[in-house]
Protein backbone atom coordinates (compact mmCIF):
# COMPACT_ATOMS: atom_id res chain seq x y z
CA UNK A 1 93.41 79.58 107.27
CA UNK A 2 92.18 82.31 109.13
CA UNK A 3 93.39 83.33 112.70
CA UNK A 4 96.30 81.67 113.89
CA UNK A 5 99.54 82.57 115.15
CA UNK A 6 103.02 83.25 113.18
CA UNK A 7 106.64 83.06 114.26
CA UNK A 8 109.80 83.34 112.49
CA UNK A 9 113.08 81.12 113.92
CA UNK A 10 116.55 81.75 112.92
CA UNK A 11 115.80 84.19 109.89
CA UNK A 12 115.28 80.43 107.94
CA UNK A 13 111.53 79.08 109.56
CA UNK A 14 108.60 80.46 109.34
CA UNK A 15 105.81 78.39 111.95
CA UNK A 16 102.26 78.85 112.01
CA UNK A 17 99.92 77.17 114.86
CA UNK A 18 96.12 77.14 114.38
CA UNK A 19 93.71 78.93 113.51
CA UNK A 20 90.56 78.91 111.62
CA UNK A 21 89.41 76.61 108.46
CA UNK A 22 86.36 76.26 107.54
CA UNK A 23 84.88 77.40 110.45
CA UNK A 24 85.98 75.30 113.14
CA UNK A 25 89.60 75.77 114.88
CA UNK A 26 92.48 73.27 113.90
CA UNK A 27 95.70 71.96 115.72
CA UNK A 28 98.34 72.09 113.09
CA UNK A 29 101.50 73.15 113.00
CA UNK A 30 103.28 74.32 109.79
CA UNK A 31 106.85 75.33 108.98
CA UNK A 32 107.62 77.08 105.93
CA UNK A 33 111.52 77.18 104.92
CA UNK A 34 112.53 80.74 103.73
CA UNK A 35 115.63 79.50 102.39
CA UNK A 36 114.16 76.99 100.47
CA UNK A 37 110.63 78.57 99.82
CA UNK A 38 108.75 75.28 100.82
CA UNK A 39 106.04 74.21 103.11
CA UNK A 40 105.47 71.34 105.23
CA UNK A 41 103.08 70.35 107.50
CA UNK A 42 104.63 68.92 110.79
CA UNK A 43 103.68 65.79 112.32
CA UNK A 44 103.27 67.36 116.22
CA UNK A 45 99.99 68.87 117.07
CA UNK A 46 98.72 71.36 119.85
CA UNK A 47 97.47 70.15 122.47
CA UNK A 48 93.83 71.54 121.80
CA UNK A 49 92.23 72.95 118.69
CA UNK A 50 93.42 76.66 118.85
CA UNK A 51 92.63 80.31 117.01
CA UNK A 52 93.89 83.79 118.21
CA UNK A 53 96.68 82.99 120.24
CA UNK A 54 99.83 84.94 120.10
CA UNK A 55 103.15 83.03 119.74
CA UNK A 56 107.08 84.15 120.25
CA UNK A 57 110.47 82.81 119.68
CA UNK A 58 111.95 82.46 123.07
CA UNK A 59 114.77 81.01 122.37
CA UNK A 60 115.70 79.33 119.07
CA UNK A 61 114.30 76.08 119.89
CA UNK A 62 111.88 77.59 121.78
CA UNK A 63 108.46 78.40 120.73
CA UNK A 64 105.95 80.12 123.41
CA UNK A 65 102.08 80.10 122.54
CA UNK A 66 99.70 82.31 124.77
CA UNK A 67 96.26 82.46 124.79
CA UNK A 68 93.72 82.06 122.26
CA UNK A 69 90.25 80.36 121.93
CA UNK A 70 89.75 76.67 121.49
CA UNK A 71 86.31 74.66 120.50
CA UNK A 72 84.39 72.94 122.69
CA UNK A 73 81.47 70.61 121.39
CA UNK A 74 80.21 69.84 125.18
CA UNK A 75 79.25 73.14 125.68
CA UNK A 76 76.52 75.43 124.68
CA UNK A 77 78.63 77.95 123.57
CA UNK A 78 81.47 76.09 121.14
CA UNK A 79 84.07 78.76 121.41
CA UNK A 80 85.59 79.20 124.58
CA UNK A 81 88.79 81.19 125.68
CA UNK A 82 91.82 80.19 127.16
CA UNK A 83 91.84 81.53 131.02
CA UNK A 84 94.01 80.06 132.71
């Protein structure tokens, strides 16, 4: 996993959204427990297939993502960024 974006929650989670594998952009989410030094992969996904976004801890159940690039397999040019 190359690429993707980290946050930490409550000094206990650890999430990661994205990023590269293999050479194509993914949509999963993991959480890694500090406190318990284990990782699982969630069950929610991003909406689109993301890499090189920045993401923040708001609030503690809040999670913003911003920017990035996502893959697009209509278009000539697969990687597109995030412009709006």
């Amino acid at each position: 996993m190359a690429f993707a974006a980290i946050c930490s929650v409550k000094d206990k989670y650890i999430y990661i959204f994205g990023g590269f594998e293999d050479y194509s952009t993914v949509d999963v989410v993991q959480q890694y427990n500090i406190i318990e030094n284990q990782w699982d992969l969630l069950n929610i996904k991003l909406p689109v297939r993301l890499a090189k976004m920045g993401a923040a801890n708001v609030e503690d159940q809040e999670i913003l993502i911003v920017g990035g690039i996502y893959e697009d397999m209509n278009n000539d040019t697969p990687l597109s960024l995030i412009d709006y």
